[in-house]
Protein backbone atom coordinates (compact mmCIF):
# COMPACT_ATOMS: atom_id res chain seq x y z
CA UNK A 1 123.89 1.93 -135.62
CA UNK A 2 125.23 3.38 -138.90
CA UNK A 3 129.03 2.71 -139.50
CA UNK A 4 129.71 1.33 -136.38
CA UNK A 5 133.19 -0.67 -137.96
CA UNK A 6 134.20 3.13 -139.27
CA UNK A 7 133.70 4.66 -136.51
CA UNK A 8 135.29 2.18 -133.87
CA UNK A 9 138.48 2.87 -136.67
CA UNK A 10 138.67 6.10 -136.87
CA UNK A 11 138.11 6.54 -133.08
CA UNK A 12 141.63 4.61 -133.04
CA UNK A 13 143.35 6.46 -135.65
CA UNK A 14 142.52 10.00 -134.84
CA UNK A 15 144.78 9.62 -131.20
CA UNK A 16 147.25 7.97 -132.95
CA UNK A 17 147.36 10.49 -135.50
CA UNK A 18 147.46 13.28 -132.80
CA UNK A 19 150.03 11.59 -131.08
CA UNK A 20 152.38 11.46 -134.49
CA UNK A 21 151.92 15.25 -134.77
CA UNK A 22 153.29 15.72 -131.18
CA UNK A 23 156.38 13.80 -131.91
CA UNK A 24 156.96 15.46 -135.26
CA UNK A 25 156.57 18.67 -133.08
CA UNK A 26 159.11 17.57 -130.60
CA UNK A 27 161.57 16.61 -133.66
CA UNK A 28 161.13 20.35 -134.90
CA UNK A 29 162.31 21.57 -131.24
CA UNK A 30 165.06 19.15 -130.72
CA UNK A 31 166.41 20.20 -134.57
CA UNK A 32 165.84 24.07 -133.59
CA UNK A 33 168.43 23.56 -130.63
CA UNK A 34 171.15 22.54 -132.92
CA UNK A 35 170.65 25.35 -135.57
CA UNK A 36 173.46 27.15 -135.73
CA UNK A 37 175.46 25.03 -133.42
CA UNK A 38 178.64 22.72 -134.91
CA UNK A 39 176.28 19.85 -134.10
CA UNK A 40 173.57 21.10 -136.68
CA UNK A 41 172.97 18.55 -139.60
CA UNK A 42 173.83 19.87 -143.15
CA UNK A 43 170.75 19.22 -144.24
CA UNK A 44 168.91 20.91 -140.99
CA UNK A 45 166.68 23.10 -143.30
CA UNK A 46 165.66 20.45 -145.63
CA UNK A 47 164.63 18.01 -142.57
CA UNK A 48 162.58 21.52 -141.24
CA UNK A 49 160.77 21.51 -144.21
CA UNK A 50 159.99 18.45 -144.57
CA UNK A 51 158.55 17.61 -140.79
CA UNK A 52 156.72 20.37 -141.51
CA UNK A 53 154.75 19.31 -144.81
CA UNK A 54 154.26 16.00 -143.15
CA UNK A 55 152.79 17.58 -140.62
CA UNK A 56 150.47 19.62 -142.64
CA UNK A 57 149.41 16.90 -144.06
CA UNK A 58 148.73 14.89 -140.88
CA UNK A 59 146.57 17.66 -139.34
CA UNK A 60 144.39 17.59 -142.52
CA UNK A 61 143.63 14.19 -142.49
CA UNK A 62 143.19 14.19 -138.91
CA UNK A 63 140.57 17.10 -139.31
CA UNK A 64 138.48 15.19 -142.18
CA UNK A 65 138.28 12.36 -139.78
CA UNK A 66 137.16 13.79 -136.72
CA UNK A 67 134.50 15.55 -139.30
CA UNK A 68 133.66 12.27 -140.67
CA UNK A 69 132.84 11.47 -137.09
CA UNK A 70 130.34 14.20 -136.29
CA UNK A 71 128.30 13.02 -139.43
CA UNK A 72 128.03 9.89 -138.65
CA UNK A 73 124.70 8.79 -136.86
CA UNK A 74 124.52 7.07 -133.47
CA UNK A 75 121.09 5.53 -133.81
CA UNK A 76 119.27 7.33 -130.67
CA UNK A 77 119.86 10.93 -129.35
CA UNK A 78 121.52 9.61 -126.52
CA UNK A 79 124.07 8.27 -128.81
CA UNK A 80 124.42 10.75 -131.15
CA UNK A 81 125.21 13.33 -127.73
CA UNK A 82 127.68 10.70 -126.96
CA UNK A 83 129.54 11.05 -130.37
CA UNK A 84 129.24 14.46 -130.26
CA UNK A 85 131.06 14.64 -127.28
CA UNK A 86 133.70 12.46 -128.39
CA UNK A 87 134.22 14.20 -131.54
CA UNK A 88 134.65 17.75 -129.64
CA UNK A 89 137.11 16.11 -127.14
CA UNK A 90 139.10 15.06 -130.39
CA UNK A 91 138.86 19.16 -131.65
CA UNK A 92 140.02 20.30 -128.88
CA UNK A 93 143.01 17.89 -128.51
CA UNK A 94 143.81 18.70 -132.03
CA UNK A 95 143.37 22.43 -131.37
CA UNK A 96 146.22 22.30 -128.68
CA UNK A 97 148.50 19.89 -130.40
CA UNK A 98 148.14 22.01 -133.86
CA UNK A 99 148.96 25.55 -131.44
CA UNK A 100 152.45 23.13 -130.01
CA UNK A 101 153.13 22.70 -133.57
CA UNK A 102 152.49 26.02 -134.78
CA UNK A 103 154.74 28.01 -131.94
CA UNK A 104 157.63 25.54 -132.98
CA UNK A 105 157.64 26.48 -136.34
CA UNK A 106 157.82 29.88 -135.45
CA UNK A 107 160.41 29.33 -133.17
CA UNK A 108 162.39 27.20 -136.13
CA UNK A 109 161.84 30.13 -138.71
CA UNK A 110 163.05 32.89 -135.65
CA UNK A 111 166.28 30.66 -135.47
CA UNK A 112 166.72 30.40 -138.56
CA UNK A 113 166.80 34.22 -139.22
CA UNK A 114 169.14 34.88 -136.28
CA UNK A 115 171.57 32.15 -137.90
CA UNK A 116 171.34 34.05 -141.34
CA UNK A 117 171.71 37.65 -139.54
CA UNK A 118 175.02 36.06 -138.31
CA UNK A 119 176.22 34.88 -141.19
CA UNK A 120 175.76 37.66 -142.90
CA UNK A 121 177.55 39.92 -139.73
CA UNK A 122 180.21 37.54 -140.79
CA UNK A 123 180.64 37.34 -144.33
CA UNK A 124 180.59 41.26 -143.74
CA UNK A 125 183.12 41.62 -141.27
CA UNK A 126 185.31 39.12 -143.74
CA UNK A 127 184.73 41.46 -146.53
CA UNK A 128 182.54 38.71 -148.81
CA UNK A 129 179.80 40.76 -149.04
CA UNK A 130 181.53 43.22 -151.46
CA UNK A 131 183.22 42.20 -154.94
CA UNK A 132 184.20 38.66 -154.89
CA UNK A 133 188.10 38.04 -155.72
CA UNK A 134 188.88 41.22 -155.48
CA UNK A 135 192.76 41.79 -154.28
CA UNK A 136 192.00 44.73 -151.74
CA UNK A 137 188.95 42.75 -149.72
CA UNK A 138 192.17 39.48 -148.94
CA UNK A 139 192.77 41.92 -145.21
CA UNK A 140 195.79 39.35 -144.15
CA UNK A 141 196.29 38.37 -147.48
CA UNK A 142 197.65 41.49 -148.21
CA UNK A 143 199.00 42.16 -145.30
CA UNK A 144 201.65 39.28 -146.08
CA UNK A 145 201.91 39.92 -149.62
CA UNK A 146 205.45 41.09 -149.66
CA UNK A 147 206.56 37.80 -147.27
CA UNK A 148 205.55 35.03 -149.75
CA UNK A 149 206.29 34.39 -152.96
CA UNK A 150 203.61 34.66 -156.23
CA UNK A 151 202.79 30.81 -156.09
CA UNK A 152 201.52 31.02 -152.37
CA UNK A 153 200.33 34.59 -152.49
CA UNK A 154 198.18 32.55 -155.20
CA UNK A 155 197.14 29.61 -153.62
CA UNK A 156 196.34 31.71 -150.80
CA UNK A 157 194.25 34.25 -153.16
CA UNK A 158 192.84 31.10 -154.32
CA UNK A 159 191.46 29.49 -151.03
CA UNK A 160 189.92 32.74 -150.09
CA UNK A 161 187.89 32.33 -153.41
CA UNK A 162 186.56 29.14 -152.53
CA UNK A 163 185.74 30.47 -148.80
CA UNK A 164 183.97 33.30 -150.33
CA UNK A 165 181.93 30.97 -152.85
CA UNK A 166 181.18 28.31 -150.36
CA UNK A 167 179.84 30.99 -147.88
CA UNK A 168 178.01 33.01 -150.33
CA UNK A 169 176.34 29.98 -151.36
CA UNK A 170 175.39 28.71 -148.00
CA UNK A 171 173.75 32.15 -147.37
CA UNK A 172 172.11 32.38 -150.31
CA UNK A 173 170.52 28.70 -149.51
CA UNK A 174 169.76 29.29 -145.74
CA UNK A 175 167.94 32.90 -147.37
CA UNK A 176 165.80 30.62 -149.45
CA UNK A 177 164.92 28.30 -146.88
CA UNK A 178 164.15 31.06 -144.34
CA UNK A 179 162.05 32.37 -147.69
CA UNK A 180 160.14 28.61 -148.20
CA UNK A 181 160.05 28.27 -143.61
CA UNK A 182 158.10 31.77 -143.69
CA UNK A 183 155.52 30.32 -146.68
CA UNK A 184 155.18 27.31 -144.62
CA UNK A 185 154.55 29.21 -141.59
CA UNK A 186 152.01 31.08 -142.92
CA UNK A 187 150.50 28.10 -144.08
CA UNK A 188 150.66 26.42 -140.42
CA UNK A 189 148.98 29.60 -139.10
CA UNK A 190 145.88 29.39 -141.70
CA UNK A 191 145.27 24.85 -140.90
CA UNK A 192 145.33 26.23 -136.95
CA UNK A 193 142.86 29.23 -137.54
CA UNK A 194 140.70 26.09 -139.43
CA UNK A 195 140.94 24.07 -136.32
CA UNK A 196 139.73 26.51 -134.47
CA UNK A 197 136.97 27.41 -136.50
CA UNK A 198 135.91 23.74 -136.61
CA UNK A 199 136.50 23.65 -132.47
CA UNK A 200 133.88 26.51 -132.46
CA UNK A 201 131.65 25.57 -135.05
CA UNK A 202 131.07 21.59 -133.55
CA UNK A 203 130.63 23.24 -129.91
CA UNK A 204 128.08 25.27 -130.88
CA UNK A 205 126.10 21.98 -132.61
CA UNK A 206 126.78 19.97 -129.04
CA UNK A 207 125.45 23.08 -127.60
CA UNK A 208 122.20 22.93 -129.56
CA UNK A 209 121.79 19.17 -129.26
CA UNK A 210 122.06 19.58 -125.79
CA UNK A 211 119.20 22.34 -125.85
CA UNK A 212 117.59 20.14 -127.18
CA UNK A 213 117.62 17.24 -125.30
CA UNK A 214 116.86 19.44 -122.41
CA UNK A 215 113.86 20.42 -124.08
CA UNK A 216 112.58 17.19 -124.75
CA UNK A 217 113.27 16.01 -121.41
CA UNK A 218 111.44 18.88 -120.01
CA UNK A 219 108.99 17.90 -122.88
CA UNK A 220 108.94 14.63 -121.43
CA UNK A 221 108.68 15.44 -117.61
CA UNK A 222 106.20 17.68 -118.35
CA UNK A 223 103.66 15.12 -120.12
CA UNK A 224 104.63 12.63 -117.62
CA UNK A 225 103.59 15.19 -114.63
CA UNK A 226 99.99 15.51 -116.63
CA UNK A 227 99.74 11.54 -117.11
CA UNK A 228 100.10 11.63 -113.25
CA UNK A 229 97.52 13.93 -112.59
CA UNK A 230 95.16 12.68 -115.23
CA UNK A 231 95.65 9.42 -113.65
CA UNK A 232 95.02 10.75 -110.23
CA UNK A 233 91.90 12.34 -111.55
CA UNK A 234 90.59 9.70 -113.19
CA UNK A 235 91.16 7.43 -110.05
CA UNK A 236 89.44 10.07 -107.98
CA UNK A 237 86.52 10.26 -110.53
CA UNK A 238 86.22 6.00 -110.46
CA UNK A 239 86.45 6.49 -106.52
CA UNK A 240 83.61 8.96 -106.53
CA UNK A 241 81.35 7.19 -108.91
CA UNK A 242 81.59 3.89 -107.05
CA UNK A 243 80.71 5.76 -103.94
CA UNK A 244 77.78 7.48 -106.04
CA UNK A 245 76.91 4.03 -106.85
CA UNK A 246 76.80 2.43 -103.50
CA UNK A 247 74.74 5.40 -102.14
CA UNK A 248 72.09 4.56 -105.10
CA UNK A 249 71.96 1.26 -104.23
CA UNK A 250 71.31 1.70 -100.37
CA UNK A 251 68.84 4.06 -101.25
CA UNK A 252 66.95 1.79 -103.43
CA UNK A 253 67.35 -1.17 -100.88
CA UNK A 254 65.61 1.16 -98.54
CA UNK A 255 62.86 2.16 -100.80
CA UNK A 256 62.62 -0.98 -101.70
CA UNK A 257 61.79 -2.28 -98.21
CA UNK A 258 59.70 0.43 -97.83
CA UNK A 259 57.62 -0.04 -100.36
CA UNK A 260 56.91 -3.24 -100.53
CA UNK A 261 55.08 -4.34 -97.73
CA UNK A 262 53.12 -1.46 -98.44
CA UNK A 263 52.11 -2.62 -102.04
CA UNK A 264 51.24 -6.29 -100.74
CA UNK A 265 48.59 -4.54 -97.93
């Protein structure tokens, strides 16, 4: 059969593959649980990102393969039905394992904008979301002003700063990764309408093979059915002409004996 060795391979790989994407899915849920909890890693949204463009790229290669597959020719029809079946069992496994992924990377991106709509609540309530440094937005700070002395007022003056330029910028980053988590999204959303597409597209060739297997067997049955009754007729024609035969033979055995004495007298 053609590419037997290739496809024996790939019949390995694409599970394994599938099975990668359902652990990278399950790291994507167990990361969206710590999002915006003290126990979320500092570099959460980078780690997102980049479980999700492995991903991606899994999925693709997964696809080509399981196309690779349904090109490939299994040497009789029966074989070739076989493969088909295979390769729609692998679409469809794909199909639900891409749909996991692609509801937790909405889920991620959802979190993700709740955690910025906080932090922004926040840096609003704190007054950071006006002008930066500015002596009237330090609430306590001013509050105070006339208990401390110029050096502390300072320091303190000083502290808030940093606060306000350490939370600005981790807003500004988590807006840009919500930003780059939406593209990626989108992206997710197009590979699992392509899966889908191909799920279709491949059952409607096992569909047709099938048709038309069933037509040749009927094909088949059919001719065989005629083969029976030709035979049958023949037999019965063979019967009758051996009979005819006989008869002819009797009848000239009796004419025979007839005749002869008569012809000697």
């Amino acid at each position: 059969r053609d590419g037997d060795s290739e496809y024996l391979r790939l019949s390995k790989q694409i599970p394994n593959n599938i099975l990668n994407i359902n652990k990278n899915t399950r790291a994507l849920q167990k990361l969206t649980t710590l999002i915006g909890t003290p126990k979320e890693p500092k570099n959460s949204t980078h780690q997102v990102r980049g479980i999700i463009d492995d991903t991606k790229q899994l999925i693709k290669i997964t696809k080509g393969m399981i196309e690779q597959i349904g090109n490939m020719d299994g040497g009789n029809s029966t074989e070739t039905r076989n493969r088909r079946q295979e390769q729609r069992k692998y679409n469809l496994d794909l199909e639900e394992t891409v749909r996991s992924f692609q509801k937790s990377v909405d889920d991620v991106v959802a979190q993700e904008e709740r955690c910025l709509s906080r932090e922004r609540a926040e840096s609003s309530r704190m007054g950071l979301g006006g002008n930066r440094g500015d002596k009237n937005d330090f609430g306590s700070y001013n509050d105070s002003a006339s208990l401390i002395d110029d050096d502390e007022r300072q320091q303190q003056e000083q502290m808030y700063a940093q606060d306000v330029s350490l939370r600005t910028a981790f807003i500004q980053e988590r807006e840009q990764g919500v930003k780059e988590l939406h593209s990626q999204m989108e992206q997710v959303h197009d590979i699992f309408q392509d899966v889908a597409a191909l799920v279709q597209d491949q059952g409607e060739v096992l569909e047709n093979i099938e048709a038309s297997m069933q037509t040749t067997y009927d094909r088949v049955d059919q001719g065989v059915t005629e083969l029976t009754h030709a035979s049958r007729y023949q037999k019965s024609a063979r019967n009758k002409a051996m009979c005819l035969l006989v008869i002819v033979v009797i009848v000239a055995g009796i004419l025979a004996a007839i005749l002869v004495p008569t012809l000697k007298k």
